[in-house]
PDB file of N, CA and C in Angstrom:
ATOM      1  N   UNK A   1      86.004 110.304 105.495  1.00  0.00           N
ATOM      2  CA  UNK A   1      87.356 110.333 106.001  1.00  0.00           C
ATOM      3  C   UNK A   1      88.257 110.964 104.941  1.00  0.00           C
ATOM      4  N   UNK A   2      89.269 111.603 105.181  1.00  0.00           N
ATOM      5  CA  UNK A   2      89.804 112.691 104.396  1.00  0.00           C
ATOM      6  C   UNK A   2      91.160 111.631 104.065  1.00  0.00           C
ATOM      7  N   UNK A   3      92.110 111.569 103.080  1.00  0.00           N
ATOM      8  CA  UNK A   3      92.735 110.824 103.368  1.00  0.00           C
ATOM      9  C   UNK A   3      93.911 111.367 102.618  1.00  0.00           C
ATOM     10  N   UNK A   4      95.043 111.578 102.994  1.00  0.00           N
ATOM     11  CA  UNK A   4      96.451 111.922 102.777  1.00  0.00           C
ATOM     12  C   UNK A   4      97.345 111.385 101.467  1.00  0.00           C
ATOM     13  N   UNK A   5      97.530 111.156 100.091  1.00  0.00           N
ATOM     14  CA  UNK A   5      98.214 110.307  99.931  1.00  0.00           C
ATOM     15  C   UNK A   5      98.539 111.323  98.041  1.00  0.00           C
ATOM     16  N   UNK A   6      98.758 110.428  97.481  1.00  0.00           N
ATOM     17  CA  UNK A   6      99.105 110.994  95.961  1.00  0.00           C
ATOM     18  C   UNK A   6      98.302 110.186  95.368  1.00  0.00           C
ATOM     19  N   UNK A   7      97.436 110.984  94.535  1.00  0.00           N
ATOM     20  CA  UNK A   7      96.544 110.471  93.497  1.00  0.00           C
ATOM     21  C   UNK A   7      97.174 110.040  92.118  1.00  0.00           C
ATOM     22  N   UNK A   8      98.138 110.101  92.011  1.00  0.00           N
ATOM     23  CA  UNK A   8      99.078 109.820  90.871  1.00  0.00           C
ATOM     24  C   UNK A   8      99.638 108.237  91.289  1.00  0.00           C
ATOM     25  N   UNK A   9     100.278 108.525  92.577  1.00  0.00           N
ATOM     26  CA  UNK A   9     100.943 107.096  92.694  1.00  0.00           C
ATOM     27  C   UNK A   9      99.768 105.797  93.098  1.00  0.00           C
ATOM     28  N   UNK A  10      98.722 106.103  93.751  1.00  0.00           N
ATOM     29  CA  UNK A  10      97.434 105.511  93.856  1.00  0.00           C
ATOM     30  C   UNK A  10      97.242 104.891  92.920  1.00  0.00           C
ATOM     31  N   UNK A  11      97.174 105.841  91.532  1.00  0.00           N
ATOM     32  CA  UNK A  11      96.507 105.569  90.606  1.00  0.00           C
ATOM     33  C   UNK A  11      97.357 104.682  90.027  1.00  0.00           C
ATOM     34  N   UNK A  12      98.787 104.951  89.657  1.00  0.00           N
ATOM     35  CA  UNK A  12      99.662 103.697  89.151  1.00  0.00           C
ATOM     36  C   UNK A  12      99.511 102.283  90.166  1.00  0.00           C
ATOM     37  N   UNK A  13      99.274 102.429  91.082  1.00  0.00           N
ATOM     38  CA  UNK A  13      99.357 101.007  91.594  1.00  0.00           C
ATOM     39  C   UNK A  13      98.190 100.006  91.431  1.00  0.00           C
ATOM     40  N   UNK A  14      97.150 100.777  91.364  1.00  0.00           N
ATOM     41  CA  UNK A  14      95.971 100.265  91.148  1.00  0.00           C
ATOM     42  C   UNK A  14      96.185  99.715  89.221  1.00  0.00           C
ATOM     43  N   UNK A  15      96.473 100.675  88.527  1.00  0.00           N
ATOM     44  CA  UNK A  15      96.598 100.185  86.874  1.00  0.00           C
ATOM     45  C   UNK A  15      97.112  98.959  86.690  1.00  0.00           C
ATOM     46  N   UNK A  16      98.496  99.305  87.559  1.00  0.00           N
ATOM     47  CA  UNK A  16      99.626  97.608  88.064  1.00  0.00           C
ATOM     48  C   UNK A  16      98.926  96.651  88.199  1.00  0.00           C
ATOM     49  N   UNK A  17      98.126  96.465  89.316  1.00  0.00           N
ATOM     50  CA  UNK A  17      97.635  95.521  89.518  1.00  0.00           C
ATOM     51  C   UNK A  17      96.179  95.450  88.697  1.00  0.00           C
ATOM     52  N   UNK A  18      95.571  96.087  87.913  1.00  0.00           N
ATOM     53  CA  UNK A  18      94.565  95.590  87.552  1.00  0.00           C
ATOM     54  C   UNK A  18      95.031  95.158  86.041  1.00  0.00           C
ATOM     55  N   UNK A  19      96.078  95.572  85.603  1.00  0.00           N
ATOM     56  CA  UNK A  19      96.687  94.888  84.057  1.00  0.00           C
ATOM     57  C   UNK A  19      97.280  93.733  84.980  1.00  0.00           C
ATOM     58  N   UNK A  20      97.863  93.572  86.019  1.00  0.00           N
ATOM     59  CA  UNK A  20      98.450  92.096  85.967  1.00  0.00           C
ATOM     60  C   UNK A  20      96.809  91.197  86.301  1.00  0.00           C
ATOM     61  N   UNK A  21      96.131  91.415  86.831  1.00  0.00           N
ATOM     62  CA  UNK A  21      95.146  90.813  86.911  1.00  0.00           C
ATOM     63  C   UNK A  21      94.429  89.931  85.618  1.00  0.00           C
ATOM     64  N   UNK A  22      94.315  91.142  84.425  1.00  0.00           N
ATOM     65  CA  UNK A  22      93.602  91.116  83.537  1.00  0.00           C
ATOM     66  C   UNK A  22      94.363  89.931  82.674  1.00  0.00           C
ATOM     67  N   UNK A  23      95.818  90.281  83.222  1.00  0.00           N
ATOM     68  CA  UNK A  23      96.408  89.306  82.189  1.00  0.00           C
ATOM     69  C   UNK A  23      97.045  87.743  83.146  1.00  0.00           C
ATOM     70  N   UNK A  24      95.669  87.972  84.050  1.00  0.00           N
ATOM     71  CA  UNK A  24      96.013  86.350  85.052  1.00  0.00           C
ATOM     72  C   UNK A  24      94.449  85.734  84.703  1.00  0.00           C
ATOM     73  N   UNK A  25      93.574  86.523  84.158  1.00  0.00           N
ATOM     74  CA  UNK A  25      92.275  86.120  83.586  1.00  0.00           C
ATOM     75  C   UNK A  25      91.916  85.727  81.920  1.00  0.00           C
ATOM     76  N   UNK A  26      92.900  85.349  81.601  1.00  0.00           N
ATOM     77  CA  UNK A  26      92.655  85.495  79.718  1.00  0.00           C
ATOM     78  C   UNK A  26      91.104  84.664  79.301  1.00  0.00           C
ATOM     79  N   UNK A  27      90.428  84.219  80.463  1.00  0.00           N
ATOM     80  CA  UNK A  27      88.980  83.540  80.260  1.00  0.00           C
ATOM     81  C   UNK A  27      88.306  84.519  80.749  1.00  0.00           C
ATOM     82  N   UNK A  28      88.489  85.631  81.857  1.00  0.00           N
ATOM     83  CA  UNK A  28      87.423  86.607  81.828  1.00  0.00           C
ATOM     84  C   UNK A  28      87.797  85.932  83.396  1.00  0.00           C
ATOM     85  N   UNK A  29      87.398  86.650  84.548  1.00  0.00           N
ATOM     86  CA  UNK A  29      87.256  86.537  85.610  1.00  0.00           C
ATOM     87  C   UNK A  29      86.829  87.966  86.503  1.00  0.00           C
ATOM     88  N   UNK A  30      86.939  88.077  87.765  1.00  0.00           N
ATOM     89  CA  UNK A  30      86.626  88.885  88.640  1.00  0.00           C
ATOM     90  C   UNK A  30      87.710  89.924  89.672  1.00  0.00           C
ATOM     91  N   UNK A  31      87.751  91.019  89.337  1.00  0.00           N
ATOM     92  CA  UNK A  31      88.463  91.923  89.887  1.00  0.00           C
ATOM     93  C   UNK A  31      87.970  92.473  90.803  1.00  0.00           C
ATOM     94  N   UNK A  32      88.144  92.516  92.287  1.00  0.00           N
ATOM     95  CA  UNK A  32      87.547  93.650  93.607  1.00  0.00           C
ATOM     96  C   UNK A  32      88.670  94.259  94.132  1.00  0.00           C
ATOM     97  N   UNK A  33      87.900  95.355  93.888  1.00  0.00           N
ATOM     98  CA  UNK A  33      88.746  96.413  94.731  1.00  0.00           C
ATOM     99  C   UNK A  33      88.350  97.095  95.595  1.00  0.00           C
ATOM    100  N   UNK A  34      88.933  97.048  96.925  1.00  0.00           N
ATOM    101  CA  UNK A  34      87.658  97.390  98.338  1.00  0.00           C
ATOM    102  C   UNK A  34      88.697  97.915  99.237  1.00  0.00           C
ATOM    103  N   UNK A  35      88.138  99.057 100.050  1.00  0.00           N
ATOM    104  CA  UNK A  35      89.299 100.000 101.346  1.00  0.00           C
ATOM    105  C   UNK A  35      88.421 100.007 102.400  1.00  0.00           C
ATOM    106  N   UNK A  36      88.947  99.853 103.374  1.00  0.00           N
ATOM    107  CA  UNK A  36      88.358 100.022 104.638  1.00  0.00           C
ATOM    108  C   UNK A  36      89.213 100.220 105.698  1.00  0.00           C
ATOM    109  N   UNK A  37      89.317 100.959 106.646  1.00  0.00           N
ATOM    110  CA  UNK A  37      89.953 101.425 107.620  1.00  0.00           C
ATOM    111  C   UNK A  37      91.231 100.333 108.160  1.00  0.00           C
ATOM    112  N   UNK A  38      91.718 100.789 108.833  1.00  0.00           N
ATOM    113  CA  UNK A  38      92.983 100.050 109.533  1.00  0.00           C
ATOM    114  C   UNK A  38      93.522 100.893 110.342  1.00  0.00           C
ATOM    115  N   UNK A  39      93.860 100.192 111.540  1.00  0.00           N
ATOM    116  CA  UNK A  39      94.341 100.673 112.341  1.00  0.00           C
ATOM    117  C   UNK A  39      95.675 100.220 113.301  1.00  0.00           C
ATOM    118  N   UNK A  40      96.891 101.022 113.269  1.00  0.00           N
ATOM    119  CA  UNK A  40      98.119 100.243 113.492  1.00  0.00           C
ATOM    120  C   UNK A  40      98.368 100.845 115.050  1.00  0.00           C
ATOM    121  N   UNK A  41      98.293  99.729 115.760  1.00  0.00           N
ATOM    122  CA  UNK A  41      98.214 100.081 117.006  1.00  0.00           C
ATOM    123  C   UNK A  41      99.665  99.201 117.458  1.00  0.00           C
ATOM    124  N   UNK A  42     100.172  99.139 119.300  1.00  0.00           N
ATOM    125  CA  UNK A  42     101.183  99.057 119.799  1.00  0.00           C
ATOM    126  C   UNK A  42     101.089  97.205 119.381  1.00  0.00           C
ATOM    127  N   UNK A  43     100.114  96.464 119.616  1.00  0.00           N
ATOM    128  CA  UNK A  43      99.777  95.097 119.140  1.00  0.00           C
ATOM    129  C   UNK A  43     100.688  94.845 118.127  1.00  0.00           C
ATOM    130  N   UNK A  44      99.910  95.703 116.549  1.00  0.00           N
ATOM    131  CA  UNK A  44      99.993  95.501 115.557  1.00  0.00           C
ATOM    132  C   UNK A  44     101.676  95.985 115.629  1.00  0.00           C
ATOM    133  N   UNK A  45     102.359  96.926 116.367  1.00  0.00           N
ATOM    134  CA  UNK A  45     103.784  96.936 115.734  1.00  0.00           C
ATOM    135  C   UNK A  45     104.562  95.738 116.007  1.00  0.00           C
ATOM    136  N   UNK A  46     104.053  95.094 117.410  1.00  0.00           N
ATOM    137  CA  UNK A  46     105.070  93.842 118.147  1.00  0.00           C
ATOM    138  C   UNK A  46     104.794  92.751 117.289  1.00  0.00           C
ATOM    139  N   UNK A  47     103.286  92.717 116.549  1.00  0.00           N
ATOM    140  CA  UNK A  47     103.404  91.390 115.977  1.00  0.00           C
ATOM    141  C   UNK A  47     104.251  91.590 114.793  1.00  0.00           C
ATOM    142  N   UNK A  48     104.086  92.709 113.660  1.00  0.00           N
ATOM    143  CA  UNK A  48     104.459  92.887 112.720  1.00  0.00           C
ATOM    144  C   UNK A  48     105.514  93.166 112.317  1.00  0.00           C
ATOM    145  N   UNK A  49     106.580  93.979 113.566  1.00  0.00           N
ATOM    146  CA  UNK A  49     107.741  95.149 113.827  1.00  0.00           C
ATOM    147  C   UNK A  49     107.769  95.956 112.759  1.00  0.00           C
ATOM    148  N   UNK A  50     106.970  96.829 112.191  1.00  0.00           N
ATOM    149  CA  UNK A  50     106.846  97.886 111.848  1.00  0.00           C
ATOM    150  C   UNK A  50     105.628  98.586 111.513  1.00  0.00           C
ATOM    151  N   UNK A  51     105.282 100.386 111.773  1.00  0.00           N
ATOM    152  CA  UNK A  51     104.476 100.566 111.474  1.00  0.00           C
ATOM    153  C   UNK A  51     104.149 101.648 112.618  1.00  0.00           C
ATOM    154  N   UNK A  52     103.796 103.374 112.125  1.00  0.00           N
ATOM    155  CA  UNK A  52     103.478 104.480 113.053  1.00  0.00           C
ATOM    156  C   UNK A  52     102.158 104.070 113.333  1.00  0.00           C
ATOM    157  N   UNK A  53     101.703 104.214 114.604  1.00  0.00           N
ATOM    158  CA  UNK A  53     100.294 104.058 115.180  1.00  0.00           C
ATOM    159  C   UNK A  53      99.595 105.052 114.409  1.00  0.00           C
ATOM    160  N   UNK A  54      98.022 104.994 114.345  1.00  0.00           N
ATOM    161  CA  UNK A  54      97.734 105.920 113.596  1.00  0.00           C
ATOM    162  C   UNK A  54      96.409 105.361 112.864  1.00  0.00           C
ATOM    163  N   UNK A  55      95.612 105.999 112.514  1.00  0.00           N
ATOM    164  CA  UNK A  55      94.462 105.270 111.608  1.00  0.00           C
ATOM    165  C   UNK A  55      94.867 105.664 110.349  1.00  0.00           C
ATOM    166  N   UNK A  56      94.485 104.151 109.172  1.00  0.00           N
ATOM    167  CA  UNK A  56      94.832 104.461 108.131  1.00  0.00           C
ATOM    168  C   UNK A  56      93.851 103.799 107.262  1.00  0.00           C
ATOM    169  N   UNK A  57      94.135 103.975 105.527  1.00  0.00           N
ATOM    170  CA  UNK A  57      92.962 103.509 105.000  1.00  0.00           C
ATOM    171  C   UNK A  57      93.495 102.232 104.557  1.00  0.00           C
ATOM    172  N   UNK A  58      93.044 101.216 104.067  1.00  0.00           N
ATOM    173  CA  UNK A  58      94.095  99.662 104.002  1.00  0.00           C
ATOM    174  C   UNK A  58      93.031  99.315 102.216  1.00  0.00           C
ATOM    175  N   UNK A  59      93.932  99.238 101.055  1.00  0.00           N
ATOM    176  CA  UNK A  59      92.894  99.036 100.263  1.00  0.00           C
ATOM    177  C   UNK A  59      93.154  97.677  99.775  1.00  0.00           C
ATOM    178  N   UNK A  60      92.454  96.960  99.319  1.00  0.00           N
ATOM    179  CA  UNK A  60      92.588  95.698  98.746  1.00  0.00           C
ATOM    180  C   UNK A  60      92.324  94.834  97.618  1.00  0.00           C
ATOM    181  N   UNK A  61      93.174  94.041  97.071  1.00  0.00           N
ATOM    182  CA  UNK A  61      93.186  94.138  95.870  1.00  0.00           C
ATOM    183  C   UNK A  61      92.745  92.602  95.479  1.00  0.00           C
ATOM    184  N   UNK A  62      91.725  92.057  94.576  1.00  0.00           N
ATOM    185  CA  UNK A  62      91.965  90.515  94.625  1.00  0.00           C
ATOM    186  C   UNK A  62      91.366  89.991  93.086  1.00  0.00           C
ATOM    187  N   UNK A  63      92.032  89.333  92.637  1.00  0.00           N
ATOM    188  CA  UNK A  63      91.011  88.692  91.368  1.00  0.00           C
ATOM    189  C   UNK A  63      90.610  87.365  91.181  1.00  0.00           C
ATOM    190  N   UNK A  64      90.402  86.661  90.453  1.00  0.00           N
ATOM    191  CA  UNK A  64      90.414  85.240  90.287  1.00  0.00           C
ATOM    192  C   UNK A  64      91.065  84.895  88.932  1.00  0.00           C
ATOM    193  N   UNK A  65      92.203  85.054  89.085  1.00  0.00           N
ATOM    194  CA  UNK A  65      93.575  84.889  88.235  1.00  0.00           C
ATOM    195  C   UNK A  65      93.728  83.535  88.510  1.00  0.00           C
ATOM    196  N   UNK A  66      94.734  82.970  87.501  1.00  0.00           N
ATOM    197  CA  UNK A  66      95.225  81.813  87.693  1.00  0.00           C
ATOM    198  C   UNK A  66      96.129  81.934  88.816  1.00  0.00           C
ATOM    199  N   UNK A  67      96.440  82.405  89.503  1.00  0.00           N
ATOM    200  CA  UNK A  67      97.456  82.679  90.798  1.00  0.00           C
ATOM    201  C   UNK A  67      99.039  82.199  90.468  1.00  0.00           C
ATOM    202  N   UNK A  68     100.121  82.361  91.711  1.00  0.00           N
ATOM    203  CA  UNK A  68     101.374  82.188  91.162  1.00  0.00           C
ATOM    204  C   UNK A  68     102.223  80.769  91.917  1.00  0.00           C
ATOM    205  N   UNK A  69     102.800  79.931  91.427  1.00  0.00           N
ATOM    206  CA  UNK A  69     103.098  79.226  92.815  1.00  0.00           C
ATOM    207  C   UNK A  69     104.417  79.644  93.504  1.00  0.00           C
ATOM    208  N   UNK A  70     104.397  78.546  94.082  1.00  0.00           N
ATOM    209  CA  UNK A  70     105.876  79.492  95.555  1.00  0.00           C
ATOM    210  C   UNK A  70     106.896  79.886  95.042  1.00  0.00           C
ATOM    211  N   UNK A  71     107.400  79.360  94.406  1.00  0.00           N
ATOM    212  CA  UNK A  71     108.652  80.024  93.574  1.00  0.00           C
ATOM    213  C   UNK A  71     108.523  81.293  92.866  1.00  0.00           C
ATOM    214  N   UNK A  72     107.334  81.626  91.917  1.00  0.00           N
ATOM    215  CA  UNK A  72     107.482  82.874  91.703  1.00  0.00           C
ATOM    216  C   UNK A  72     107.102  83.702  92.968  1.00  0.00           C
ATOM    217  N   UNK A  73     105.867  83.431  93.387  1.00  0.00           N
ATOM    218  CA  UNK A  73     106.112  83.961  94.605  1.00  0.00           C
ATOM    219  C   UNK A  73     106.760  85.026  95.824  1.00  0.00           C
ATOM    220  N   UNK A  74     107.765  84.091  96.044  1.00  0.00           N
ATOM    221  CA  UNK A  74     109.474  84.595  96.294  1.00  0.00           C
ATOM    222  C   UNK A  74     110.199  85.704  95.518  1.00  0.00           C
ATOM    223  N   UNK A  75     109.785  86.222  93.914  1.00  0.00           N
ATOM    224  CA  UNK A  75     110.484  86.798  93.208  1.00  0.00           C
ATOM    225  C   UNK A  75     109.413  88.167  92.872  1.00  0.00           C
ATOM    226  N   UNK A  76     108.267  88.093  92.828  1.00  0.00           N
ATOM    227  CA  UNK A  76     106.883  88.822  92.758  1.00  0.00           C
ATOM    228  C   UNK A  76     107.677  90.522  92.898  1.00  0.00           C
ATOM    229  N   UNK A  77     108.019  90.488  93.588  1.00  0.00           N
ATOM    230  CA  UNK A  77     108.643  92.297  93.903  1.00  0.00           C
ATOM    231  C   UNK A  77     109.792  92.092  93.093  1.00  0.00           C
ATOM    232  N   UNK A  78     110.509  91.494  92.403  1.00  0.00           N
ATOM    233  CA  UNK A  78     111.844  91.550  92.123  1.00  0.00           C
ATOM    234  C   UNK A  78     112.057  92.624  90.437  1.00  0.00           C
ATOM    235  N   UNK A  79     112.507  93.377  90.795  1.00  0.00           N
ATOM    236  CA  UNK A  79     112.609  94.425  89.467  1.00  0.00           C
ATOM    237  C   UNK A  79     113.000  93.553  88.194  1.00  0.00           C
ATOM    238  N   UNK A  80     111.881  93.357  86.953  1.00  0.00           N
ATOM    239  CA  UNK A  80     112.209  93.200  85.692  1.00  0.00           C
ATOM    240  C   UNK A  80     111.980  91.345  85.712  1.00  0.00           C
ATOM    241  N   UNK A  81     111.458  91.263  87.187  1.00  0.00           N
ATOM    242  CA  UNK A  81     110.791  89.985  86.673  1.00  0.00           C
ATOM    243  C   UNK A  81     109.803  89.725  86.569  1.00  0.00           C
ATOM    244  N   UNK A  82     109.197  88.541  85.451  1.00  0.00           N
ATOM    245  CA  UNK A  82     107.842  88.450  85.130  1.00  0.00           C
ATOM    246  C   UNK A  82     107.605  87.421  84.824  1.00  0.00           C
ATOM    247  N   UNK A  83     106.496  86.868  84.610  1.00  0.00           N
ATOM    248  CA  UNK A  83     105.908  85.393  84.036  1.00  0.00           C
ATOM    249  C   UNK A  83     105.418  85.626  83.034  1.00  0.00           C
ATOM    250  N   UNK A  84     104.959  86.994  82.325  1.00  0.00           N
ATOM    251  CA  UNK A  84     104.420  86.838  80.634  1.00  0.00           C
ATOM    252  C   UNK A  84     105.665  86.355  80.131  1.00  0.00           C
ATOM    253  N   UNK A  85     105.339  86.144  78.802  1.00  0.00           N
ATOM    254  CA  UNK A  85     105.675  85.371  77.471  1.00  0.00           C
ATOM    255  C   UNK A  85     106.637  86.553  77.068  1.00  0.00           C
ATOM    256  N   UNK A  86     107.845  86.533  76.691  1.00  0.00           N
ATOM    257  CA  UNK A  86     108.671  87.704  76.080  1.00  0.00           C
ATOM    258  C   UNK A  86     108.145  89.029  75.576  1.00  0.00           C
ATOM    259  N   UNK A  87     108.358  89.824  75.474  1.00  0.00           N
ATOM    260  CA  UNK A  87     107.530  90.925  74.466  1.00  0.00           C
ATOM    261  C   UNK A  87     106.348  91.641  75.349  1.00  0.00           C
ATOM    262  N   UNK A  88     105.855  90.626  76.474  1.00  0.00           N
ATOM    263  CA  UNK A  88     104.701  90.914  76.909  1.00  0.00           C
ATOM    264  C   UNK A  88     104.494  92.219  78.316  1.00  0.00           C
ATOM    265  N   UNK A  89     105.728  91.754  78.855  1.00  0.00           N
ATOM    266  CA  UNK A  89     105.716  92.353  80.440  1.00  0.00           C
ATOM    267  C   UNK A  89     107.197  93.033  80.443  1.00  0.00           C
ATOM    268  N   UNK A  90     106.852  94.189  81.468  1.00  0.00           N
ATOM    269  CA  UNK A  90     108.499  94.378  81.841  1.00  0.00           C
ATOM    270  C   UNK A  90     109.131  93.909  83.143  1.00  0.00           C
ATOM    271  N   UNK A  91     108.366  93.512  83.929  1.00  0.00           N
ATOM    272  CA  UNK A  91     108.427  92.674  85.197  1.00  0.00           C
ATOM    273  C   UNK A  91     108.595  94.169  86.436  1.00  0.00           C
ATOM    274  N   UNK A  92     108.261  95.037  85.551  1.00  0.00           N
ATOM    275  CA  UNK A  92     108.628  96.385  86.500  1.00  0.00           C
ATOM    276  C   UNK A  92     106.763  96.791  87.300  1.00  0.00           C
ATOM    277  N   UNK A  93     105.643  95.863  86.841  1.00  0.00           N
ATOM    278  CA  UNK A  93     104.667  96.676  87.736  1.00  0.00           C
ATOM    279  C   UNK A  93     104.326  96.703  89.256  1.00  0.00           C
ATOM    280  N   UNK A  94     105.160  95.307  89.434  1.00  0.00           N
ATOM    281  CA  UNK A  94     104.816  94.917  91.440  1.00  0.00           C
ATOM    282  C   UNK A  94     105.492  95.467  92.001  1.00  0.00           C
ATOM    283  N   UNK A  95     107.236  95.365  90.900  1.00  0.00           N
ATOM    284  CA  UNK A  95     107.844  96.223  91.990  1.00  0.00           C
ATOM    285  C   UNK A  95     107.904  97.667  92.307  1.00  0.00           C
ATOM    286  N   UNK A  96     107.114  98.480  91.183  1.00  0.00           N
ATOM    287  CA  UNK A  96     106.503 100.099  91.423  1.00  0.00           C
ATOM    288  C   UNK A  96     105.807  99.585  92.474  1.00  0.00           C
ATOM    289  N   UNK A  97     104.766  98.968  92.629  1.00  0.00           N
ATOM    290  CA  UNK A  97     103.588  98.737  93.409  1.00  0.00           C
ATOM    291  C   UNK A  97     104.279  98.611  94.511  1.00  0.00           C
ATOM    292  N   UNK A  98     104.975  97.758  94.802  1.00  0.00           N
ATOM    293  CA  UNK A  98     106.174  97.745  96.396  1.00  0.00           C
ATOM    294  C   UNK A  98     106.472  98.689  96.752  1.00  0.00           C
ATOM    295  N   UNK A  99     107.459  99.631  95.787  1.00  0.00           N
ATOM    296  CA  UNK A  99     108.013 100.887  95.905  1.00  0.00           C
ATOM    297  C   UNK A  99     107.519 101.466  96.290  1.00  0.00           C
ATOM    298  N   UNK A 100     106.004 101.921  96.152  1.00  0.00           N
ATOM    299  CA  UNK A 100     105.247 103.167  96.388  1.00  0.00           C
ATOM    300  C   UNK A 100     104.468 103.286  97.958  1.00  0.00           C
TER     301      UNK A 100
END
């Protein structure tokens, strides 16, 4: 399947999330990264309300991080916020990752 997109911005989102990963594992854990088709059909817009019909590629991202609870959560996209330790993060990688 041929697939449409920017190999540049791909590539930053994937870095994003695999440094926040790395630094949700400081014991070592497991990173997958897996794509498989998707398809946004008239269903998928009514349940979702948005989204051009169309086949697309859907990639996915998961680790076994210590995870976040609800409160950060809520803030996860928010420009320049973060949960590292001062010095550590700029709180700017999810919300590129949103952006893009």
């Amino acid at each position: 399947m041929t697939v449409l997109a920017d190999s540049s911005q791909i590539e930053q989102v994937l870095m994003n999330l695999a440094t926040n990963a790395r630094d949700a594992m400081p014991q070592g854990g497991t990173l997958t990264v897996a794509t498989g088709p998707a398809v946004i059909d008239e269903e998928f817009r009514k349940k979702h309300g948005f989204g051009t019909p169309g086949t697309y590629v859907c990639v996915t991202v998961r680790d076994t991080g210590t995870g976040m609870d609800c409160k950060m959560l809520e803030r996860i996209f928010d420009p320049f916020f973060t949960t590292k330790e001062l010095g550590r993060g700029t709180g700017l990688g999810l919300a590129i990752v949103y952006g893009s």
